[in-house]
N, C-alpha and C. Protein backbone atom coordinates (compact mmCIF):
# COMPACT_ATOMS: atom_id res chain seq x y z
N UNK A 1 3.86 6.56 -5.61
CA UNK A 1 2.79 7.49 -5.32
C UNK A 1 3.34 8.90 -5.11
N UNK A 2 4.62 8.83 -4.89
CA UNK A 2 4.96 10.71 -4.66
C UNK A 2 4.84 11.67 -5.90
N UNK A 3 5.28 11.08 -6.56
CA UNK A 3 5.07 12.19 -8.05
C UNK A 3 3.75 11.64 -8.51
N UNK A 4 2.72 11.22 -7.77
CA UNK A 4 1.08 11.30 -8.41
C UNK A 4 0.51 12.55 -8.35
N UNK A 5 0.91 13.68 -8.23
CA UNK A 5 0.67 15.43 -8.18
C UNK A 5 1.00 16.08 -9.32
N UNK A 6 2.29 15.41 -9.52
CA UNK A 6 3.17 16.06 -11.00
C UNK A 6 2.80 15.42 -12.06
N UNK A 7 2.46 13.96 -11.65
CA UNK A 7 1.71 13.24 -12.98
C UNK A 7 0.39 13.51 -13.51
N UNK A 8 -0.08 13.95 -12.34
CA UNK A 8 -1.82 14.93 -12.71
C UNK A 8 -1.75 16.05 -13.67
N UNK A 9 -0.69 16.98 -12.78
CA UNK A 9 -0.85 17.90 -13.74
C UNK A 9 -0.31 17.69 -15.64
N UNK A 10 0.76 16.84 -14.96
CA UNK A 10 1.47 17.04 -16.84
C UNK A 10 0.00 15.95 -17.81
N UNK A 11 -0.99 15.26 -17.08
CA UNK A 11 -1.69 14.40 -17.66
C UNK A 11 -2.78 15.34 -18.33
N UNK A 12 -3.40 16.64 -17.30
CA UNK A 12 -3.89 17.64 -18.01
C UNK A 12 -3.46 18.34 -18.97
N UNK A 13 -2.20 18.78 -18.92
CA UNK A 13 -1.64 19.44 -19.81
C UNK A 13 -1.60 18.63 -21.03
N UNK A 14 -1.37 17.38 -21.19
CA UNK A 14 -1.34 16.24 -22.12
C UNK A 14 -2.58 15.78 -22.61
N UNK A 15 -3.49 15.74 -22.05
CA UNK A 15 -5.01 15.58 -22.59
C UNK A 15 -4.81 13.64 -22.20
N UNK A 16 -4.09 13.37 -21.07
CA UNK A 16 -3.84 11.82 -21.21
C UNK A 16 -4.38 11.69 -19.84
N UNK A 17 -4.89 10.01 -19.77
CA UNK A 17 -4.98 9.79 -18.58
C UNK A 17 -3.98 9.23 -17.73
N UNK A 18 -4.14 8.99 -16.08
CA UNK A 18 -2.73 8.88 -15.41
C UNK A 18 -3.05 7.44 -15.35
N UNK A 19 -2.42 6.57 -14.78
CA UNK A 19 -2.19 4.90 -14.10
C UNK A 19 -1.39 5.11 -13.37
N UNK A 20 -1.46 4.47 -11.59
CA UNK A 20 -0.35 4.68 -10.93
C UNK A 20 0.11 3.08 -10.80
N UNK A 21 1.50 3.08 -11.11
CA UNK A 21 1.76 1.70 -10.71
C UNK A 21 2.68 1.53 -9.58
N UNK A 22 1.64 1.02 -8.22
CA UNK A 22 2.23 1.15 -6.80
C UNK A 22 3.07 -0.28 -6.62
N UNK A 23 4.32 0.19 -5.69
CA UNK A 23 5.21 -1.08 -5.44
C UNK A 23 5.22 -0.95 -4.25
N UNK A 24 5.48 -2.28 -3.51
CA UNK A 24 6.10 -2.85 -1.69
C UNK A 24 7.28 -3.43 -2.19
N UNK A 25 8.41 -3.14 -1.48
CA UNK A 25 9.59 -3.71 -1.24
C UNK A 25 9.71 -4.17 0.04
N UNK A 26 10.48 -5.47 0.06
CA UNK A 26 11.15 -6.63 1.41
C UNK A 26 12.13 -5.85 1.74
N UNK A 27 13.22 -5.26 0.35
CA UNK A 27 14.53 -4.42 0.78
C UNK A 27 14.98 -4.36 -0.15
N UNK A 28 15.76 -3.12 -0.69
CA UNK A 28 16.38 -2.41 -1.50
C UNK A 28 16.79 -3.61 -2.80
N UNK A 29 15.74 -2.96 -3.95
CA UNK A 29 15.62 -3.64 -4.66
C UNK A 29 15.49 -4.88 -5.44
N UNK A 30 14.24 -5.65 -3.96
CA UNK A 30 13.61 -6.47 -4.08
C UNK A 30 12.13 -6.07 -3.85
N UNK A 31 11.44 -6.40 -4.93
CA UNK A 31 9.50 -5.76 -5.35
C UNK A 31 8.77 -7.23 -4.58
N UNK A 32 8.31 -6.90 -3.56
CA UNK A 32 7.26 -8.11 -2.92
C UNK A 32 6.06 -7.89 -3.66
N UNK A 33 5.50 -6.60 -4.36
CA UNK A 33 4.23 -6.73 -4.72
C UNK A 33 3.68 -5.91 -5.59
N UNK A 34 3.40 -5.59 -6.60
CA UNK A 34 3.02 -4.41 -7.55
C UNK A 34 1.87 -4.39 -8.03
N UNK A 35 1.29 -3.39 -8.02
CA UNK A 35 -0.08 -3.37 -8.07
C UNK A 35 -0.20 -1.95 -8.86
N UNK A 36 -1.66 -2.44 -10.29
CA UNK A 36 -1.93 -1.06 -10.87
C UNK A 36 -2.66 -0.42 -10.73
N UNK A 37 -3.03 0.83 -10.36
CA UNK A 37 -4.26 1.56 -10.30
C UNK A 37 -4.57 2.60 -11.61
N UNK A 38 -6.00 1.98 -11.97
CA UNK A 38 -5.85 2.40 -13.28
C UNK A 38 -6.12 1.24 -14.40
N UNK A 39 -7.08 1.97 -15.48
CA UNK A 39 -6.96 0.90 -17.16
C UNK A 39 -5.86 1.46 -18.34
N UNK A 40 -5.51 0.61 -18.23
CA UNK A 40 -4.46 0.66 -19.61
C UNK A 40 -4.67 -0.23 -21.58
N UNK A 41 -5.86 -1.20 -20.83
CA UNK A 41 -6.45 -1.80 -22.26
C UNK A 41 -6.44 -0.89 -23.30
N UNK A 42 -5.63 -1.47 -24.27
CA UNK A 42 -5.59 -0.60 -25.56
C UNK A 42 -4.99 0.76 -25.68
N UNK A 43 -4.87 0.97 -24.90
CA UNK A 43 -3.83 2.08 -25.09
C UNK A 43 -2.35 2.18 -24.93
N UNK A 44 -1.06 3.56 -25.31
CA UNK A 44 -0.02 3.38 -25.29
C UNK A 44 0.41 3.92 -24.23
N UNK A 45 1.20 3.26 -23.53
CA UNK A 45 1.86 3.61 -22.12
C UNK A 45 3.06 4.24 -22.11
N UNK A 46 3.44 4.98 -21.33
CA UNK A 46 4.81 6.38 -21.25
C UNK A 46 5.17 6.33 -19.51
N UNK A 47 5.88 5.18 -18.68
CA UNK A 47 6.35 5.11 -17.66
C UNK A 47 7.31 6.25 -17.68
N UNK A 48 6.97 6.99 -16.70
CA UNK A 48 7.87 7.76 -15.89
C UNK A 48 8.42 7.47 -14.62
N UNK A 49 9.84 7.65 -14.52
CA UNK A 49 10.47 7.09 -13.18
C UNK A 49 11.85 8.46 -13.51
N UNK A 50 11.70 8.62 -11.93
CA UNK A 50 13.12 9.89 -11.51
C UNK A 50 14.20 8.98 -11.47
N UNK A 51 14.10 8.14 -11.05
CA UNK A 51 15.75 7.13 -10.93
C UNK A 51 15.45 5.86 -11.17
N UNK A 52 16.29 5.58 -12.08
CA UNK A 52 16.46 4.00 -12.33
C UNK A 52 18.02 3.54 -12.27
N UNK A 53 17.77 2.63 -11.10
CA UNK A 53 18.69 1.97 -10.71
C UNK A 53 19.41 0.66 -11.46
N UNK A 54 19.20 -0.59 -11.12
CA UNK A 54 19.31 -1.76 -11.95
C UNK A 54 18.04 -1.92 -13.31
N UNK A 55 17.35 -1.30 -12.87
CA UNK A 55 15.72 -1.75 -14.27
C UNK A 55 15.01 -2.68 -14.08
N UNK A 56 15.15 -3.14 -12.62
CA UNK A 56 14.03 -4.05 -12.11
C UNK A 56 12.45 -3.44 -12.59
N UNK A 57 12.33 -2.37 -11.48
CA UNK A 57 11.44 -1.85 -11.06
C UNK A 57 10.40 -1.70 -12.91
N UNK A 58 11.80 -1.18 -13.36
CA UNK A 58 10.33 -0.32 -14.79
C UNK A 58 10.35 -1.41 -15.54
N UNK A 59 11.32 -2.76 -15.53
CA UNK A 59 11.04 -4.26 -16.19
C UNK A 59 9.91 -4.41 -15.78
N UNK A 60 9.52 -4.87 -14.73
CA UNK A 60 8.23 -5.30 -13.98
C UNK A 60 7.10 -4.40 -13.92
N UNK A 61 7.38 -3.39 -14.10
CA UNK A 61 6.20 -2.76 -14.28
C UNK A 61 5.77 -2.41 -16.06
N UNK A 62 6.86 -2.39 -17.04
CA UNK A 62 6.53 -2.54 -18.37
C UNK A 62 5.90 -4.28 -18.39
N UNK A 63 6.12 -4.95 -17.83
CA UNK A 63 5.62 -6.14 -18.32
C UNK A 63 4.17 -6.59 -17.70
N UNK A 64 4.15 -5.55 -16.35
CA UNK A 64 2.69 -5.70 -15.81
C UNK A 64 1.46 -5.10 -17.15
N UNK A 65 1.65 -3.80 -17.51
CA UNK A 65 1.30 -2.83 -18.36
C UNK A 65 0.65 -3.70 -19.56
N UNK A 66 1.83 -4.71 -20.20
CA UNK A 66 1.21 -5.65 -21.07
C UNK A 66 0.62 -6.66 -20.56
N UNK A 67 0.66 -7.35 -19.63
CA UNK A 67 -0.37 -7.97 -18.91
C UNK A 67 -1.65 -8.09 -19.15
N UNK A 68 -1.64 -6.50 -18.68
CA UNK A 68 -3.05 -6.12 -18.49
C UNK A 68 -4.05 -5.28 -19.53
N UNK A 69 -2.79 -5.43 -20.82
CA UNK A 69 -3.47 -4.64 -21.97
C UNK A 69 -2.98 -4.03 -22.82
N UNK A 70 -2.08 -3.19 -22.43
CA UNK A 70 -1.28 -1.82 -23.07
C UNK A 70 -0.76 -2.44 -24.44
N UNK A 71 -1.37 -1.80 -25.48
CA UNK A 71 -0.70 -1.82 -26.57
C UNK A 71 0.65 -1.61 -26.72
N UNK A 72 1.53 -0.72 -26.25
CA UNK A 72 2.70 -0.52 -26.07
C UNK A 72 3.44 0.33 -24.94
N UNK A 73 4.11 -0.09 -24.73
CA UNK A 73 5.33 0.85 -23.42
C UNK A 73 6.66 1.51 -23.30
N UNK A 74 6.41 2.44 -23.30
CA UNK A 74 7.84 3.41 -23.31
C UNK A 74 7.94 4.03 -21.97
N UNK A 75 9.51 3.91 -21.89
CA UNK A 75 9.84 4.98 -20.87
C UNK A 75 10.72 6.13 -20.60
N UNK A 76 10.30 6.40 -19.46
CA UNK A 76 11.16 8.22 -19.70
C UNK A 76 11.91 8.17 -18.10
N UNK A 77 13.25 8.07 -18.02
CA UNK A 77 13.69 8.71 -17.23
C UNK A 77 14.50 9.67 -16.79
N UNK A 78 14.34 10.51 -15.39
CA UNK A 78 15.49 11.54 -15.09
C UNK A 78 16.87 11.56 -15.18
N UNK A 79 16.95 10.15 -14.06
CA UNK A 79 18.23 10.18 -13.41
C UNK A 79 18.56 8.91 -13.84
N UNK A 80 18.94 8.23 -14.87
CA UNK A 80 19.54 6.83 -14.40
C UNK A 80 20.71 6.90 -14.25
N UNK A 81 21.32 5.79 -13.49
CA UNK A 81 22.10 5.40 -12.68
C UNK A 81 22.83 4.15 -13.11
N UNK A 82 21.56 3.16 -13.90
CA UNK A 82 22.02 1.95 -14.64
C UNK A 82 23.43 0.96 -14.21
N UNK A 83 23.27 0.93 -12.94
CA UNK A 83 24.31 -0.09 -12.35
C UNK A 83 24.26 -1.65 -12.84
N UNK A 84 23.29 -1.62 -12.85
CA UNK A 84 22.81 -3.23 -13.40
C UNK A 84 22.47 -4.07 -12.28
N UNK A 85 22.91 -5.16 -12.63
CA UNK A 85 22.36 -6.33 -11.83
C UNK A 85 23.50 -6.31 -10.08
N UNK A 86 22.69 -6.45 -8.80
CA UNK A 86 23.80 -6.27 -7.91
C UNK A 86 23.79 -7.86 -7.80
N UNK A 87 25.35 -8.20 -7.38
CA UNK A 87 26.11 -9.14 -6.70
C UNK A 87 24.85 -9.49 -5.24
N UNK A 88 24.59 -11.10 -5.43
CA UNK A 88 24.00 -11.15 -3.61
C UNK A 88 25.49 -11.66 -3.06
N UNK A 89 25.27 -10.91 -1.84
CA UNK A 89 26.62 -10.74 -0.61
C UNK A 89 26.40 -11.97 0.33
């Protein structure tokens, strides 16, 4: 939900509509719950994320996307980081 301000505007500027796809985490990079706000039926999806870490997060949320409709899913990120999968300790 923090960049749902920046996603407004670039969605005007784009003539596109937004979808927010909200997550709960138990703890650092574990997703207890994801939830979409927003229709995506039939249309093509463009996930934006500032950091991607292992690729949980935009896995699970590209696969919610088709779930629920999306003809197709791409994504765009800032910062990855792409550590991969962590070791459980």
């Amino acid at each position: 939900m923090g960049g749902s301000k920046r996603a407004y505007a670039y969605s005007k500027y784009l003539d596109a509509d937004v979808v927010i796809c909200y997550k709960q985490r138990k703890k650092a990079n574990v997703i207890s719950h994801m939830e979409l706000i927003g229709e995506v039926i039939g249309k093509h999806v463009i996930l934006v994320d500032d950091m991607i870490d292992t690729g949980g997060t935009l896995a699970k949320a590209a696969d919610l996307m088709m779930e629920r409709g999306a003809l197709s899913v791409r994504a765009i990120c800032t910062h990855p980081i792409l550590s991969g999968m962590r070791m459980k300790e």
